[in-house]
Protein backbone atom coordinates (compact mmCIF):
# COMPACT_ATOMS: atom_id res chain seq x y z
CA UNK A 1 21.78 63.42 47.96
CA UNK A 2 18.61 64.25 45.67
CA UNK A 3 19.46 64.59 42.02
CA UNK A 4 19.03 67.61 40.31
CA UNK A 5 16.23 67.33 37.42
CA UNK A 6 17.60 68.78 33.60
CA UNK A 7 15.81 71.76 33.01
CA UNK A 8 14.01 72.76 29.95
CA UNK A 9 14.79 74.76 26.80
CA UNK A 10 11.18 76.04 25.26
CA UNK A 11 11.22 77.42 21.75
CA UNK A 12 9.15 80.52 22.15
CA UNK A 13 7.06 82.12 19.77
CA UNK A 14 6.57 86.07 20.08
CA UNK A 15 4.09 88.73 18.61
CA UNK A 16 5.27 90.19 15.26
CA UNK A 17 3.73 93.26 15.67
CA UNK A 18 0.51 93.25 17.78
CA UNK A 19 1.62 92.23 21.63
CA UNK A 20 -2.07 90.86 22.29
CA UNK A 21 -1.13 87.86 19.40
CA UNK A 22 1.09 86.83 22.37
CA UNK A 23 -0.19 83.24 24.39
CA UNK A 24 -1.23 83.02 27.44
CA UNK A 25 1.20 80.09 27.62
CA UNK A 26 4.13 82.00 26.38
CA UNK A 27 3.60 84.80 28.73
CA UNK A 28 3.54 82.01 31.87
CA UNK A 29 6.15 80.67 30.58
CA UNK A 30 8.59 83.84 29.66
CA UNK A 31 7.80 84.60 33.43
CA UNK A 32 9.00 81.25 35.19
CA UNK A 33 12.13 80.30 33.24
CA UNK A 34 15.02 81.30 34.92
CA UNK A 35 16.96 82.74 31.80
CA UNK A 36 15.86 84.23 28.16
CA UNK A 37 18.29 83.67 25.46
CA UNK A 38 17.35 86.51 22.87
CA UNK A 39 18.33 87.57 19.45
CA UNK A 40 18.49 91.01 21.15
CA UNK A 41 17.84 91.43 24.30
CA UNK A 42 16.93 95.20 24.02
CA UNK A 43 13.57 94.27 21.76
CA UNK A 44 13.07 91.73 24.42
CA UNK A 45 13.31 94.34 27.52
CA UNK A 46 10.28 95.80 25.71
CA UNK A 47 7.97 92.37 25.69
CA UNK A 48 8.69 91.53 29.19
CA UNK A 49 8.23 95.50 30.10
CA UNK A 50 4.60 95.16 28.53
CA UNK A 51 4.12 91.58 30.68
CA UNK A 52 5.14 93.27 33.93
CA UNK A 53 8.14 91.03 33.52
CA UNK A 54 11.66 91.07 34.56
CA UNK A 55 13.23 87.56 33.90
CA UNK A 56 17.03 87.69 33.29
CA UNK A 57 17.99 87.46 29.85
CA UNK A 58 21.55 86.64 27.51
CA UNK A 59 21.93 87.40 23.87
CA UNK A 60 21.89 85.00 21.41
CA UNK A 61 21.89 85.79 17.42
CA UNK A 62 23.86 84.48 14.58
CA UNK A 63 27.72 85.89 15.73
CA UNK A 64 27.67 84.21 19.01
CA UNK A 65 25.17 81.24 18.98
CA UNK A 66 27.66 78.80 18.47
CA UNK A 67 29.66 80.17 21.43
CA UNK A 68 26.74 80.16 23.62
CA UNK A 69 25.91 76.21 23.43
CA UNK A 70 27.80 74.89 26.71
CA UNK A 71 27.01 77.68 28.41
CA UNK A 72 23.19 77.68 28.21
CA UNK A 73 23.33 73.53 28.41
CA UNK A 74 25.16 73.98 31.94
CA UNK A 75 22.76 76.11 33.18
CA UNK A 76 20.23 72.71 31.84
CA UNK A 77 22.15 70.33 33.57
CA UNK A 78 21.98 72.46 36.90
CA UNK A 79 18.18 72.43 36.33
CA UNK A 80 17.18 75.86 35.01
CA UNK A 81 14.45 75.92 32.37
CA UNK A 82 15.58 78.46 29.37
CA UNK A 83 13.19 80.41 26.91
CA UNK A 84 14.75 80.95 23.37
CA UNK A 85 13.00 83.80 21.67
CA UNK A 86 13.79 85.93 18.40
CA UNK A 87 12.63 89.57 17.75
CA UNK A 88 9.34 88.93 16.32
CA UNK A 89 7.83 85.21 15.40
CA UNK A 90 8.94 81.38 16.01
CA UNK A 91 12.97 81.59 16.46
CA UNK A 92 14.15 79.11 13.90
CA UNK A 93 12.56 80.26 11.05
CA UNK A 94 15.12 82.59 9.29
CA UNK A 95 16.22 83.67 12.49
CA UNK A 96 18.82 82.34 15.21
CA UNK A 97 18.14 79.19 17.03
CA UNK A 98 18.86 76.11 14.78
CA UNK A 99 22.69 75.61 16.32
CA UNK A 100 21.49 75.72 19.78
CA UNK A 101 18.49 73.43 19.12
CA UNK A 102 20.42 71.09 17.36
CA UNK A 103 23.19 70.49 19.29
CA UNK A 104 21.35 69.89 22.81
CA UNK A 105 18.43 67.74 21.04
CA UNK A 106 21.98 65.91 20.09
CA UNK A 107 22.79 65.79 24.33
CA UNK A 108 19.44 64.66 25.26
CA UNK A 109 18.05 67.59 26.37
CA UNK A 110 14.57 68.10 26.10
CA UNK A 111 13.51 70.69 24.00
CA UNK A 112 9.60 71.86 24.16
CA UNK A 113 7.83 73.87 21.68
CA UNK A 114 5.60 77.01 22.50
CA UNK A 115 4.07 77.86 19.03
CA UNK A 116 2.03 81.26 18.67
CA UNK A 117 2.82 83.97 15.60
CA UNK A 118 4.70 83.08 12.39
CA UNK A 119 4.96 85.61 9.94
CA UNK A 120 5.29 82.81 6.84
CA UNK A 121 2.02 81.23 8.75
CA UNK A 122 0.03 84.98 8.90
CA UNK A 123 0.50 85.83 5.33
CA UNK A 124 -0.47 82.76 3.89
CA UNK A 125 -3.71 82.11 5.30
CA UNK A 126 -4.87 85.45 3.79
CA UNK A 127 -2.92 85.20 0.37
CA UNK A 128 -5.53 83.79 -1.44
CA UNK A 129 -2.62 81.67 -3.03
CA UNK A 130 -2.69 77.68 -2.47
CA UNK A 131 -1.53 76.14 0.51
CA UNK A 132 -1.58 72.28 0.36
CA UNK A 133 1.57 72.71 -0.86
CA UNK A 134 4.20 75.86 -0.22
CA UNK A 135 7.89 75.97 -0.92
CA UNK A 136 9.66 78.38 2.11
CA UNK A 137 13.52 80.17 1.48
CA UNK A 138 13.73 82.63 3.74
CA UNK A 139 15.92 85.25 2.32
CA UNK A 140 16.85 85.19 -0.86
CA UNK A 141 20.40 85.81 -1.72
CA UNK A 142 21.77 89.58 -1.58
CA UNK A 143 23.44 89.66 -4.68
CA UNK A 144 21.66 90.23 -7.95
CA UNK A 145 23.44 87.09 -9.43
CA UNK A 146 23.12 84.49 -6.67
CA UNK A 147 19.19 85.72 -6.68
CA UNK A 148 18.81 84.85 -10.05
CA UNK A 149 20.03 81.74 -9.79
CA UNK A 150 18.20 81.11 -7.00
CA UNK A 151 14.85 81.66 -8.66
CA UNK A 152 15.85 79.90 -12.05
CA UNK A 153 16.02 76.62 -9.52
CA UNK A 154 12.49 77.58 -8.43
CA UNK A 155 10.66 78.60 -11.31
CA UNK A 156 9.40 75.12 -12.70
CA UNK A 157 7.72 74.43 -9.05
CA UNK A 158 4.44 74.38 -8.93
CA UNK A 159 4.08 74.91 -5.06
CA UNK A 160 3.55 78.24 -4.01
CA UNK A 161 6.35 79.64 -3.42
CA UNK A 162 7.65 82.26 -0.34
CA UNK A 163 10.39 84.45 0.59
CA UNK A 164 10.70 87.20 3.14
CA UNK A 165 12.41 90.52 2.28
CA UNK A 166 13.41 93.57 3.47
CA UNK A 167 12.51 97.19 2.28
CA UNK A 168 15.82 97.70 1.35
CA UNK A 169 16.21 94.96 -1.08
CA UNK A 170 12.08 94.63 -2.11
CA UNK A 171 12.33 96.68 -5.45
CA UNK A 172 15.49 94.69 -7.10
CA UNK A 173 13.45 91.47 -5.61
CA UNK A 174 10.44 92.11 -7.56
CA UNK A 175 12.75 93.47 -10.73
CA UNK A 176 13.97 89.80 -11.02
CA UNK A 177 10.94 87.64 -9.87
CA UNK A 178 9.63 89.82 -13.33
CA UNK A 179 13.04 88.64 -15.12
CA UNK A 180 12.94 84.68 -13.81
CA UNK A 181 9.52 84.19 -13.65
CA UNK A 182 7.54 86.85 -15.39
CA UNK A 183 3.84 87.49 -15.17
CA UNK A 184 3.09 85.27 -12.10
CA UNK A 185 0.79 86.53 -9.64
CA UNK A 186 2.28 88.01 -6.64
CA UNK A 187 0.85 88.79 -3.14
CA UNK A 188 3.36 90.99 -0.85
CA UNK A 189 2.07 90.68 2.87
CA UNK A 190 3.63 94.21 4.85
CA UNK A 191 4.30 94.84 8.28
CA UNK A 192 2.11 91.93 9.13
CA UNK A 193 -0.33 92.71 12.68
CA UNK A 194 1.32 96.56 12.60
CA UNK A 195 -0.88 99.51 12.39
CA UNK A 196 0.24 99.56 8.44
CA UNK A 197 -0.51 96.04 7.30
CA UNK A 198 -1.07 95.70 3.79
CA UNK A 199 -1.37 93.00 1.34
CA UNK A 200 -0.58 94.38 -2.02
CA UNK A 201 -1.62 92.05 -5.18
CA UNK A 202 -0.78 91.69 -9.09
CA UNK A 203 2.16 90.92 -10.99
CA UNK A 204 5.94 92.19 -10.09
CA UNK A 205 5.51 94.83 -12.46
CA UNK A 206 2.03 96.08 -11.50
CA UNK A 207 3.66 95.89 -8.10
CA UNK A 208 6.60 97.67 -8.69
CA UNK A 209 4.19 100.66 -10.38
CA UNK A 210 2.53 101.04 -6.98
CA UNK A 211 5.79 101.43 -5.29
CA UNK A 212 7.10 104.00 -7.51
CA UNK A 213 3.27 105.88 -7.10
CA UNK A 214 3.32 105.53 -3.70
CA UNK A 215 6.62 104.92 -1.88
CA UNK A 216 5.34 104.14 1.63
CA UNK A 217 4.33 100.73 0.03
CA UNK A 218 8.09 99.47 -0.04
CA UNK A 219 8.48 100.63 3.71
CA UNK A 220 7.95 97.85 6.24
CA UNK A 221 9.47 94.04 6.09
CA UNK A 222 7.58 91.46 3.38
CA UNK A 223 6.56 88.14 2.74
CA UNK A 224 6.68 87.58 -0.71
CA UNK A 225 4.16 85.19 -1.96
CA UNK A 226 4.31 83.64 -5.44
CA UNK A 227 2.11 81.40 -7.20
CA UNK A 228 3.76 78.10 -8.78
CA UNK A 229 4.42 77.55 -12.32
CA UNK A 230 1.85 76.14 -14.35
CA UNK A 231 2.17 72.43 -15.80
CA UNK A 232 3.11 72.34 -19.39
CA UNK A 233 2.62 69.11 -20.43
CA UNK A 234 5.89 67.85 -20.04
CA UNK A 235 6.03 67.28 -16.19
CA UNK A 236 9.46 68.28 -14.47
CA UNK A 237 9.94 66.62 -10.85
CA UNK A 238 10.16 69.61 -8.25
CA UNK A 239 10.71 67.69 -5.64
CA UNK A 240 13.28 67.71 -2.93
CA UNK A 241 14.35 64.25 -3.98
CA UNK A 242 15.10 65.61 -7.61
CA UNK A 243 17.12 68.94 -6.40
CA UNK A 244 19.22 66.84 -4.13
CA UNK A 245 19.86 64.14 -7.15
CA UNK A 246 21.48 67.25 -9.66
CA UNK A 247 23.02 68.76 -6.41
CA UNK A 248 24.72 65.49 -5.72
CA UNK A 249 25.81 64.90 -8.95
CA UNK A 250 26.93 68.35 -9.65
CA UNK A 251 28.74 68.20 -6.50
CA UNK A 252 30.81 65.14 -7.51
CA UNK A 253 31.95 66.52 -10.77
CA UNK A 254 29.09 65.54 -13.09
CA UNK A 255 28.66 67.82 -15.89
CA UNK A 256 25.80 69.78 -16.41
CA UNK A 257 24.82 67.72 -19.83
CA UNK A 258 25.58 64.47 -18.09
CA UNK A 259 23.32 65.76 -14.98
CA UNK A 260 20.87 66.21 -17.13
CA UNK A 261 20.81 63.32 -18.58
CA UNK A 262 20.79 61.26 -15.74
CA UNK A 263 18.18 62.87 -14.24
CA UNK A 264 16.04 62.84 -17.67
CA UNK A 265 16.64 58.93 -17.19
CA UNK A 266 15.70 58.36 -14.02
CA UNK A 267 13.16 60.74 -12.82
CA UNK A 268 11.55 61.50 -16.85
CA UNK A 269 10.66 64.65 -18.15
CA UNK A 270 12.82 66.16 -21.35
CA UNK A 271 17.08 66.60 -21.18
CA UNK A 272 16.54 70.26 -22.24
CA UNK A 273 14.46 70.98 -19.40
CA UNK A 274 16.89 69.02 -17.01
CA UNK A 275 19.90 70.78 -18.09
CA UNK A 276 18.39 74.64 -17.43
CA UNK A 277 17.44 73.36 -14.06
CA UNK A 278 21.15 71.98 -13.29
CA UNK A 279 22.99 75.22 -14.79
CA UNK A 280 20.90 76.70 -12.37
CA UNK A 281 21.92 75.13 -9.44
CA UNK A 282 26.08 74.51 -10.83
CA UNK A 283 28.10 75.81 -8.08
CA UNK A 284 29.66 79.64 -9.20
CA UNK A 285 33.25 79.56 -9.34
């Protein structure tokens, strides 16, 4: 009795806007896997319509990814090769994906990249900002407060940094990258490889002017692109390493002063300095 090879999952990467962005690769291979697992599976129908294409396909997104784990790795262990694909872009990044990739990289199963568009990818290389070294957070936070916060934790890196955003939420963004960060220069990439792509440039207010004169320019989604702090002579850490060391410590009952401290002690740069950067990041109770 012949064994039955594992089959494949490939991480596919799809057009965010123009369909011709789309690999030749990811086209062959969107046509020979037996099953599509798709954040929706209606934006999907409309790819495979434009590729002549009419592979079966099963929703996955954020409400049901979990649930769908064992039932896309049995259909690997019978030998079917599955695409995973999001709306637009590489899945993974700020969309669904991670749970599913994790879990059967966890089993063994081999898991194959396709690479092609990435919104985060596309606006940076025509930004103008620097890219040797870019800090990525998705979405930031909904609410006005947990935003805040968020950038207060940001604003001493000097990496560029990068969020996406939605029209709905693009107005009260730039109101508090103005509040937290103040006049750093901005560039807002919209509706990226669409007939309307725009890249708008200046400061968050500047920015927000041009809205309010011309209201089409908050229409579309965003990648928000701002440039990192500037060094002023007394050198914070922004790295990874340093974040983790006051999240640990906060997260074990450490004060905020004693955080501060600490960190001051081992990784230099001044208390006061220290201490904003931990209030920041103190969980809200």
């Amino acid at each position: 009795m012949s064994r039955i090879s594992m089959g494949t999952l490939y991480v596919v990467a799809t057009p965010i806007g123009n369909l011709e962005d789309l690999g030749a690769r990811a086209a062959r291979v969107l046509g020979e896997v037996a099953l599509i697992a798709a954040e929706d599976t209606r934006h999907t129908r409309q790819l495979l319509r434009h590729l002549g294409l009419a592979t079966p396909m099963l929703s996955l997104h954020d409400h049901n990814e979990a649930a769908r784990v064992e039932q896309l790795d049995v259909r690997l262990v019978e030998g079917d090769d599955i695409a995973l694909v999001s709306d637009a872009g590489t899945p993974l990044i700020s969309d669904p994906g991670f749970v599913l990739v994790r879990e059967l990289r966890a089993r063994g199963r081999r898991v194959v990249p396709v690479p092609g568009p990435c919104a985060l990818v596309a606006a940076l290389s025509a930004a103008g900002l620097p890219t040797d070294r870019f800090l990525f957070h998705g979405f930031l936070p909904a609410k006005p407060s947990s935003r805040r916060q968020r950038l207060e934790a940001l604003k001493r890196h000097a990496e560029t940094l990068v969020f996406y955003e939605s029209p709905h939420r693009i107005r009260a963004t730039l109101e508090d990258l103005q509040v937290v960060l103040g006049e750093r220069r901005l560039v807002l990439a919209r509706e990226l490889t669409k007939t309307f792509e725009t890249f708008l440039e200046g400061t968050a207010l500047a920015l927000l002017a041009r809205m309010e004169d011309d209201p089409d320019q908050a229409r579309g989604e965003f990648v928000v692109m701002v440039s990192g702090a500037e060094s002023n002579g007394v050198d914070v850490p922004g790295s990874v390493e340093a974040e983790a060391l006051l999240e640990a410590l906060l997260a074990e009952g450490v004060g905020v002063k004693q955080t501060a401290a600490v960190a001051a002690r081992l990784l230099g740069g001044g208390k006061k300095s220290w201490y904003e950067r931990a209030q920041a990041l103190k969980p809200s109770r």
